[in-house]
N, C-alpha and C. Protein backbone atom coordinates (compact mmCIF):
# COMPACT_ATOMS: atom_id res chain seq x y z
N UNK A 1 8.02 47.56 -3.77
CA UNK A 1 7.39 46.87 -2.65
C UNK A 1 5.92 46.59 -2.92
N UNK A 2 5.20 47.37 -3.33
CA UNK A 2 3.82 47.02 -4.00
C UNK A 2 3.72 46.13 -4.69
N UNK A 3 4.49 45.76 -5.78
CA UNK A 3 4.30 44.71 -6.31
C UNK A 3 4.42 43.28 -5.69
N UNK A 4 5.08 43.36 -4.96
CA UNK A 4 5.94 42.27 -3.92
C UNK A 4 3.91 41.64 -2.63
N UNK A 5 3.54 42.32 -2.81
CA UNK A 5 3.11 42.61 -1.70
C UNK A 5 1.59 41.26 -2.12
N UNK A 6 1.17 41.41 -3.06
CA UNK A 6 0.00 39.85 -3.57
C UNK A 6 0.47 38.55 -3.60
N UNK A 7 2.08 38.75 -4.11
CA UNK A 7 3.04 36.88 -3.82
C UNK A 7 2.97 36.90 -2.20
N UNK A 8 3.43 38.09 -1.62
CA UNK A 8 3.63 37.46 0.08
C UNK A 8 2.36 37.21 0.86
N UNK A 9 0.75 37.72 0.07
CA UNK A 9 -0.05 37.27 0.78
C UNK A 9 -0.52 36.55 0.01
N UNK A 10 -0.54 35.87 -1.08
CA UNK A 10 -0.48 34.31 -0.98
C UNK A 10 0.49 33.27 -0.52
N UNK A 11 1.43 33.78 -0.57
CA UNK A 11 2.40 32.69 0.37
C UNK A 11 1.78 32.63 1.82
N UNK A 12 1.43 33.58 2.58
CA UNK A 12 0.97 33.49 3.93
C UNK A 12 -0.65 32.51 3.92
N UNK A 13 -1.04 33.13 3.07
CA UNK A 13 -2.34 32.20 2.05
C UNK A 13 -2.34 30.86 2.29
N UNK A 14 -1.39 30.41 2.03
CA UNK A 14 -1.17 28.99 1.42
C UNK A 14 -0.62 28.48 3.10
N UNK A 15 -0.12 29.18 3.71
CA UNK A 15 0.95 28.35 4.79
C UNK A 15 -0.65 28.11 5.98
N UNK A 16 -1.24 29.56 5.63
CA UNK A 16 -2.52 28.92 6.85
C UNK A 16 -3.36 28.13 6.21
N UNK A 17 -3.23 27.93 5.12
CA UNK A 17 -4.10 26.55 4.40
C UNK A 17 -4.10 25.23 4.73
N UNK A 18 -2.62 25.40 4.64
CA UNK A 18 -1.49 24.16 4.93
C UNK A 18 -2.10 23.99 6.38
N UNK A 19 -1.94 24.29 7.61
CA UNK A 19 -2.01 25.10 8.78
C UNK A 19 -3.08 23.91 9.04
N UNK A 20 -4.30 24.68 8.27
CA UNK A 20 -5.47 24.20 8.92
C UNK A 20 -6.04 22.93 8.47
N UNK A 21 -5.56 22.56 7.43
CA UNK A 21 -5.79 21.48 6.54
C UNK A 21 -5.13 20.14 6.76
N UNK A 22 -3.87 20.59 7.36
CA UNK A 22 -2.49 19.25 7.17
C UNK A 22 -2.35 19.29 9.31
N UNK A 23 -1.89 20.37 9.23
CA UNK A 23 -1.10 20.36 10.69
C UNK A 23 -1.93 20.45 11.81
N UNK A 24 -3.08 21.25 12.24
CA UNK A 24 -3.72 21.28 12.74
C UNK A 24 -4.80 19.98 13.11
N UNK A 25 -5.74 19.41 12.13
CA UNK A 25 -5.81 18.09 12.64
C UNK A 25 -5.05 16.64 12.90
N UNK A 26 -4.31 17.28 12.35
CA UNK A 26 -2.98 16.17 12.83
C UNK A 26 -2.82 16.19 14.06
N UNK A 27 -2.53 17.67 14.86
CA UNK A 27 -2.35 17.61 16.08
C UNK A 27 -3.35 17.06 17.08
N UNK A 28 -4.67 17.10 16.57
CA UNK A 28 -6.01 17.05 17.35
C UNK A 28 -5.92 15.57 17.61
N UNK A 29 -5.73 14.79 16.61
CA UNK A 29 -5.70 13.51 16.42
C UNK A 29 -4.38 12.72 17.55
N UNK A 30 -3.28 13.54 17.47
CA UNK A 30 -2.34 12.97 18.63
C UNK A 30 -2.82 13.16 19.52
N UNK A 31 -3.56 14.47 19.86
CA UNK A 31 -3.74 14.33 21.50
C UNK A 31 -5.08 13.70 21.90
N UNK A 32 -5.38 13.24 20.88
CA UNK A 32 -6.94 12.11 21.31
C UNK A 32 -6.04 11.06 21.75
N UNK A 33 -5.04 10.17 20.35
CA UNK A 33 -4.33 9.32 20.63
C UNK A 33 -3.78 9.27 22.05
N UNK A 34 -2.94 10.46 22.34
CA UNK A 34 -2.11 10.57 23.93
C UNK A 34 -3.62 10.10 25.30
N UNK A 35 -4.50 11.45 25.05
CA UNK A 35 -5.21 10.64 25.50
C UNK A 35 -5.78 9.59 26.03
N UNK A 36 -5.90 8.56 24.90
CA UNK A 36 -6.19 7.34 25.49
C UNK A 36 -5.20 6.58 25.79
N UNK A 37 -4.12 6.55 25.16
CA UNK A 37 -3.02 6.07 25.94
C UNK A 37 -3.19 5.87 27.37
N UNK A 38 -3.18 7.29 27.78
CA UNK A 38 -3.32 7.74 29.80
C UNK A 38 -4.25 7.22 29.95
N UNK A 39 -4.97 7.02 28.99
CA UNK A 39 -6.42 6.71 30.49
C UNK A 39 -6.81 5.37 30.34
N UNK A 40 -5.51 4.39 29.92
CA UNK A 40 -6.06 2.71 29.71
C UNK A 40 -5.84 2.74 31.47
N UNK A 41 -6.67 1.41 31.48
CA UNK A 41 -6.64 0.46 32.85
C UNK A 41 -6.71 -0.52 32.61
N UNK A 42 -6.44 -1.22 33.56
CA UNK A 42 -6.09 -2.69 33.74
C UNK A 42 -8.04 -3.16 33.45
N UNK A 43 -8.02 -4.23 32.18
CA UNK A 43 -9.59 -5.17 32.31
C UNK A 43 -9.70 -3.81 31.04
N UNK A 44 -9.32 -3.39 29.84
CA UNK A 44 -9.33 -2.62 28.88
C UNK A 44 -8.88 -3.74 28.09
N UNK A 45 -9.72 -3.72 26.78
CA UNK A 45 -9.44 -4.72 25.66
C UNK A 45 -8.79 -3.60 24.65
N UNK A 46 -7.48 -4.10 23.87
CA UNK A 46 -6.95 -2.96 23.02
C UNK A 46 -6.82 -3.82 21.62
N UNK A 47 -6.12 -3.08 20.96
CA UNK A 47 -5.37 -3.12 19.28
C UNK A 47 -4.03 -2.63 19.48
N UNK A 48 -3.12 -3.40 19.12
CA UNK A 48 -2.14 -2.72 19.32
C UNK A 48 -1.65 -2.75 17.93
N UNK A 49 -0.27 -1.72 17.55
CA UNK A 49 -0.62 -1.27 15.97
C UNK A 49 0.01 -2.26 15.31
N UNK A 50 0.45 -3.92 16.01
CA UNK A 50 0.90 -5.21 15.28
C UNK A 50 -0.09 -5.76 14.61
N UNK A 51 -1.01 -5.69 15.17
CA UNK A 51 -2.64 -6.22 14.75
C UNK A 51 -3.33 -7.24 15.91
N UNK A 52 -2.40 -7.26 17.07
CA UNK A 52 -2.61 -8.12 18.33
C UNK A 52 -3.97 -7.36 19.21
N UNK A 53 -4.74 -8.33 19.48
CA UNK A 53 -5.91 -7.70 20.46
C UNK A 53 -5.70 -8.44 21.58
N UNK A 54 -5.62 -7.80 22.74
CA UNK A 54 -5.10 -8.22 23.94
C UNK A 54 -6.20 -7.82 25.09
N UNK A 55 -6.17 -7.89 26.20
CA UNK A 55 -6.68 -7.60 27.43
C UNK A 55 -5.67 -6.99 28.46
N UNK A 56 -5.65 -6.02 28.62
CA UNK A 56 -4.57 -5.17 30.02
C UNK A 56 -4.46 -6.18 30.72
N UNK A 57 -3.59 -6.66 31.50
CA UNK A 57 -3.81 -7.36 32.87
C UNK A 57 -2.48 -6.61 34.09
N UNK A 58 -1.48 -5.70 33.34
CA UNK A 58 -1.17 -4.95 34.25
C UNK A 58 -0.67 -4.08 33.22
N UNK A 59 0.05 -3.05 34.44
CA UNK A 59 0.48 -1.18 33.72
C UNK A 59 1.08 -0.86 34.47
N UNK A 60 2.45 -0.68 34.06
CA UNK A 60 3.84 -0.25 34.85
C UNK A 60 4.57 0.72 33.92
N UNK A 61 4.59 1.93 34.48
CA UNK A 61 5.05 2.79 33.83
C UNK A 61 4.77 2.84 32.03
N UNK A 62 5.41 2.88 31.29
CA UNK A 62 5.01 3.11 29.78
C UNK A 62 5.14 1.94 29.13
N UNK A 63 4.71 0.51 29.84
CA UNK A 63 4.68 -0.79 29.75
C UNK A 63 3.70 -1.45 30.04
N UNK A 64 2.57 -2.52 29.20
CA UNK A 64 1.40 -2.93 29.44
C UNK A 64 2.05 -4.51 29.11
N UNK A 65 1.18 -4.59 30.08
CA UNK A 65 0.82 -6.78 30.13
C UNK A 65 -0.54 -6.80 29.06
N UNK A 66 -0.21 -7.54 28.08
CA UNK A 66 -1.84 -7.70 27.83
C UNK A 66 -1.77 -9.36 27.81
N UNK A 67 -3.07 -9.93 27.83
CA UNK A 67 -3.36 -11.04 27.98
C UNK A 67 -3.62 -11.45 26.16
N UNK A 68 -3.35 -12.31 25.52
CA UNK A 68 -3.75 -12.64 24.44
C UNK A 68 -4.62 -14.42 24.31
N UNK A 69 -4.94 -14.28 23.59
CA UNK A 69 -5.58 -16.07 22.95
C UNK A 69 -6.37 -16.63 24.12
N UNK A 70 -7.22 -17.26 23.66
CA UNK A 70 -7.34 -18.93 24.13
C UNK A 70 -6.83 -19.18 25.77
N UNK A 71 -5.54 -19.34 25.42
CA UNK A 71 -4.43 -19.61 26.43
C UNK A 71 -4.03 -18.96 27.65
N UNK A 72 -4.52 -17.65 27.11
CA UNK A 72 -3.90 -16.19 27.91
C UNK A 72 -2.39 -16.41 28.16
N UNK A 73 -2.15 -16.43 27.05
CA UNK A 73 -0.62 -15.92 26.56
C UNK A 73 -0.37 -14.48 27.19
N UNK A 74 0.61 -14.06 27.78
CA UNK A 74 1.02 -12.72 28.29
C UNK A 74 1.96 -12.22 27.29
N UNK A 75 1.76 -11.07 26.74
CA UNK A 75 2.86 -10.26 26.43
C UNK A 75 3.17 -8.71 26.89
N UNK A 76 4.13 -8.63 26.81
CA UNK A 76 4.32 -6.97 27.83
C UNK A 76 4.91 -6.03 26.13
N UNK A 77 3.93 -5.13 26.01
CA UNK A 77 3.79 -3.82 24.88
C UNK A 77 4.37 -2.87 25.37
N UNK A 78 4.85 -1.81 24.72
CA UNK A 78 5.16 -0.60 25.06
C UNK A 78 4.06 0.43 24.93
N UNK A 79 3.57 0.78 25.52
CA UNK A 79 2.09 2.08 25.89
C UNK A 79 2.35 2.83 24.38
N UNK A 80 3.13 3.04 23.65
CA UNK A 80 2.84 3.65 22.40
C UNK A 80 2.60 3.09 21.16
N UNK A 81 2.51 1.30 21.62
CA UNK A 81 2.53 0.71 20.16
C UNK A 81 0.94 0.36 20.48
N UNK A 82 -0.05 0.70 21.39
CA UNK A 82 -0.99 0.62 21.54
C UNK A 82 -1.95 1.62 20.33
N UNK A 83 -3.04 1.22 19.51
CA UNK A 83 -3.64 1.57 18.07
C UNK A 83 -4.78 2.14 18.59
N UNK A 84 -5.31 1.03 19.44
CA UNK A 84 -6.74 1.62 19.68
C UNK A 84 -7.85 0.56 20.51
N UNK A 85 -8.47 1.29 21.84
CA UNK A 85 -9.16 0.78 22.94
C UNK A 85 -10.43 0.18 22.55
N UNK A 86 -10.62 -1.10 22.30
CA UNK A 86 -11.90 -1.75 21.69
C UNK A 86 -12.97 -1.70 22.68
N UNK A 87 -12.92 -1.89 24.01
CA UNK A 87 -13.70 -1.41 24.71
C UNK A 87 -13.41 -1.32 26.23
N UNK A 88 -13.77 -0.83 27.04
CA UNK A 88 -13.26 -0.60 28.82
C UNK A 88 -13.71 -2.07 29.37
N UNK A 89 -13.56 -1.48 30.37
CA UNK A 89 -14.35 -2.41 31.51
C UNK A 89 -15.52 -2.28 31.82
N UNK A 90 -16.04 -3.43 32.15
CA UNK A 90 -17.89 -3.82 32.56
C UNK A 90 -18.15 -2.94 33.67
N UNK A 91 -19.04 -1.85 33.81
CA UNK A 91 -19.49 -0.68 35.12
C UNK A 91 -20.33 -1.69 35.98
N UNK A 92 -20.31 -1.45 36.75
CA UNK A 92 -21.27 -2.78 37.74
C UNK A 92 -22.38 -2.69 37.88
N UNK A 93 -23.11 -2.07 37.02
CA UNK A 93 -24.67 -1.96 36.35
C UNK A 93 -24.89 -2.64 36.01
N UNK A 94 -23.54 -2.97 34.97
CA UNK A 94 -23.67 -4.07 33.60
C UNK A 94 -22.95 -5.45 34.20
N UNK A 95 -22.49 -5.94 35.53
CA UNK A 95 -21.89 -6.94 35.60
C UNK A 95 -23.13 -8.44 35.49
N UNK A 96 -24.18 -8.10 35.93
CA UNK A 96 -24.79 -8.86 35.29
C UNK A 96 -25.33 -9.66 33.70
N UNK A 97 -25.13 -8.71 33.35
CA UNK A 97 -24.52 -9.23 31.68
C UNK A 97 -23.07 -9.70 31.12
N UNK A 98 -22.10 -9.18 32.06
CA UNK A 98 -20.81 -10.09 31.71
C UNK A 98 -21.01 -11.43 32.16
N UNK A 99 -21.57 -11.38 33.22
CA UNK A 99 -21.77 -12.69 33.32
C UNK A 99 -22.34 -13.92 33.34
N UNK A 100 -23.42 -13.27 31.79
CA UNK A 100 -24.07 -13.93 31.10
C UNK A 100 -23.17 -14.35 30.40
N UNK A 101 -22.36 -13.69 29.70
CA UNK A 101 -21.30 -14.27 28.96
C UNK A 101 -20.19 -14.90 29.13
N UNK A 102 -20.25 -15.13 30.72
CA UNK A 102 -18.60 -15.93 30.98
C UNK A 102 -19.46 -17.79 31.11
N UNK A 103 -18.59 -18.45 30.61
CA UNK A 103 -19.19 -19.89 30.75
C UNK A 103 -18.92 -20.27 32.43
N UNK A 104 -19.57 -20.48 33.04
CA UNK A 104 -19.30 -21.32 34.41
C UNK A 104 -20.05 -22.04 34.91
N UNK A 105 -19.41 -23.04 35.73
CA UNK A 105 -20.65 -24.14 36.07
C UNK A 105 -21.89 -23.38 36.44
N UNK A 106 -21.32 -22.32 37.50
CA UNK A 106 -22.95 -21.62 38.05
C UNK A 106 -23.69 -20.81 36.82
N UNK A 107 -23.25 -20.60 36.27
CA UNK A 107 -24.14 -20.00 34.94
C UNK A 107 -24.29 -21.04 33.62
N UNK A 108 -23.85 -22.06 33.51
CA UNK A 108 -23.76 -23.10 32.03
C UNK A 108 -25.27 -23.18 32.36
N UNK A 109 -25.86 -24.04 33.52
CA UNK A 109 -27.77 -24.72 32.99
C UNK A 109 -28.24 -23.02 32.68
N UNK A 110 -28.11 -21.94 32.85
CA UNK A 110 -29.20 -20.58 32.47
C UNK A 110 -28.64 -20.85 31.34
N UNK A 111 -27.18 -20.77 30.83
CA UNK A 111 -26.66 -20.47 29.17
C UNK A 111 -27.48 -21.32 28.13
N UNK A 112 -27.61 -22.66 28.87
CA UNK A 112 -28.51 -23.40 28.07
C UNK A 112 -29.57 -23.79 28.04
N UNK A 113 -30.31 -22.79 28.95
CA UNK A 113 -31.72 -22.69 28.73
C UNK A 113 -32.18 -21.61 27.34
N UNK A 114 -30.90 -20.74 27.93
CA UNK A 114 -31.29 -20.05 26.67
C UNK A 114 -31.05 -19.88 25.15
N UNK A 115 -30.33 -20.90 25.27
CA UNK A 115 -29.93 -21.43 23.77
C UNK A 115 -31.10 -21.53 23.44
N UNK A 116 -31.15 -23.18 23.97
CA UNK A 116 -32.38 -24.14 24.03
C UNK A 116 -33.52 -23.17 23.18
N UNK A 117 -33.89 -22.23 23.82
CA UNK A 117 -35.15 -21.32 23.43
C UNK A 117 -34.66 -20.24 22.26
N UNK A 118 -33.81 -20.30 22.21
CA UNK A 118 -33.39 -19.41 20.69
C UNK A 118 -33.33 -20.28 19.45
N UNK A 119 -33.18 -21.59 19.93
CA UNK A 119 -33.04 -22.75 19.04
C UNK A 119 -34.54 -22.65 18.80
N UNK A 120 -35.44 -22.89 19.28
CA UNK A 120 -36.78 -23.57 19.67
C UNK A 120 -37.55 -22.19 18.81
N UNK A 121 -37.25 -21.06 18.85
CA UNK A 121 -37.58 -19.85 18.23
C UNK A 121 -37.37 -19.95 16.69
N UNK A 122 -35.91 -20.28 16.29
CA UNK A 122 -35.58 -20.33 15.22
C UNK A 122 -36.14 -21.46 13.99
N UNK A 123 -35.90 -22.76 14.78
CA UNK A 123 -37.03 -23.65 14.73
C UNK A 123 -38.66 -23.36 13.81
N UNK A 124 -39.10 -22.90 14.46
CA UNK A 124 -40.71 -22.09 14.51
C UNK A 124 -40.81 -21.24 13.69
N UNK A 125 -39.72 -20.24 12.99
CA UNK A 125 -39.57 -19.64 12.31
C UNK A 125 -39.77 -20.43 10.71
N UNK A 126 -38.13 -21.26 10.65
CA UNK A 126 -38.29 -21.98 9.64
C UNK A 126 -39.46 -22.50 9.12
N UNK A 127 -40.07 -23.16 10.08
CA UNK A 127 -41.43 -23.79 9.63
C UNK A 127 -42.16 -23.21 9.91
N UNK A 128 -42.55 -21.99 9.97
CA UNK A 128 -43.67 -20.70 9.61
C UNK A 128 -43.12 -20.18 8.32
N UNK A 129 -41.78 -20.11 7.81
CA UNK A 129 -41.73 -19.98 6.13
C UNK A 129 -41.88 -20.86 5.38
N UNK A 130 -41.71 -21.97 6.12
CA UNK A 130 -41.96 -23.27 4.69
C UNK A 130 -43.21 -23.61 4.57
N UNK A 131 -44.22 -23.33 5.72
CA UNK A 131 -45.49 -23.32 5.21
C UNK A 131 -46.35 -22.44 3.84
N UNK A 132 -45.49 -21.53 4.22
CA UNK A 132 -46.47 -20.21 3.75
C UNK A 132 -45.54 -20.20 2.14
């Protein structure tokens, strides 16, 4: 039995190696994954693991609507083929900056004022290097 006794504590050796190395963050990593799964909402931009980036637009049981393209093409995913949450929804701190970025008549003359002046910047630039 003594002799026996340095193979069985490297075998035990090796299995909590294994353990902590292989299995253990593996697990950590699903339950981040599960995680976010639960906690999408509707107005959540995702990845889903086809390579499709979509927009939630509804959530019914372990079934998501996402919005895709241009078009807003609808397709309905299954909550586990979902990869990964590109970003939430706008907090209403920040809704004033979404809607800097949505084009609409009531916001197009500000959008293009401020082109206008990024143009007019860039402009000024150029020809402050071609002088010099």
């Amino acid at each position: 039995m003594p002799e026996m006794l340095p193979q069985i504590i490297m075998i035990v050796a090796l299995f909590a190696i294994m353990y902590f190395m292989l299995i253990r963050p593996q697990k950590k990593k699903d339950d981040e994954i599960r995680k976010m799964r639960d906690s999408l909402k509707v107005g959540d931009e995702i990845l889903t693991i086809g390579g499709i980036y979509g927009k939630i637009v509804r959530i019914k049981d372990d079934r998501l609507t996402i919005q895709v393209g241009s078009d807003r093409t609808k397709i309905d995913v299954a909550k586990w083929a979902i990869n990964n949450l590109e970003k939430g929804t706008e907090s209403k701190g920040s809704k004033d900056a979404s809607e800097d970025k949505k084009v609409t008549p009531k916001n197009m003359k500000k959008l293009g004022e401020k082109a206008e002046a990024e143009v007019e910047e860039a402009v000024a630039e150029v020809q402050e290097d071609a002088q010099e």
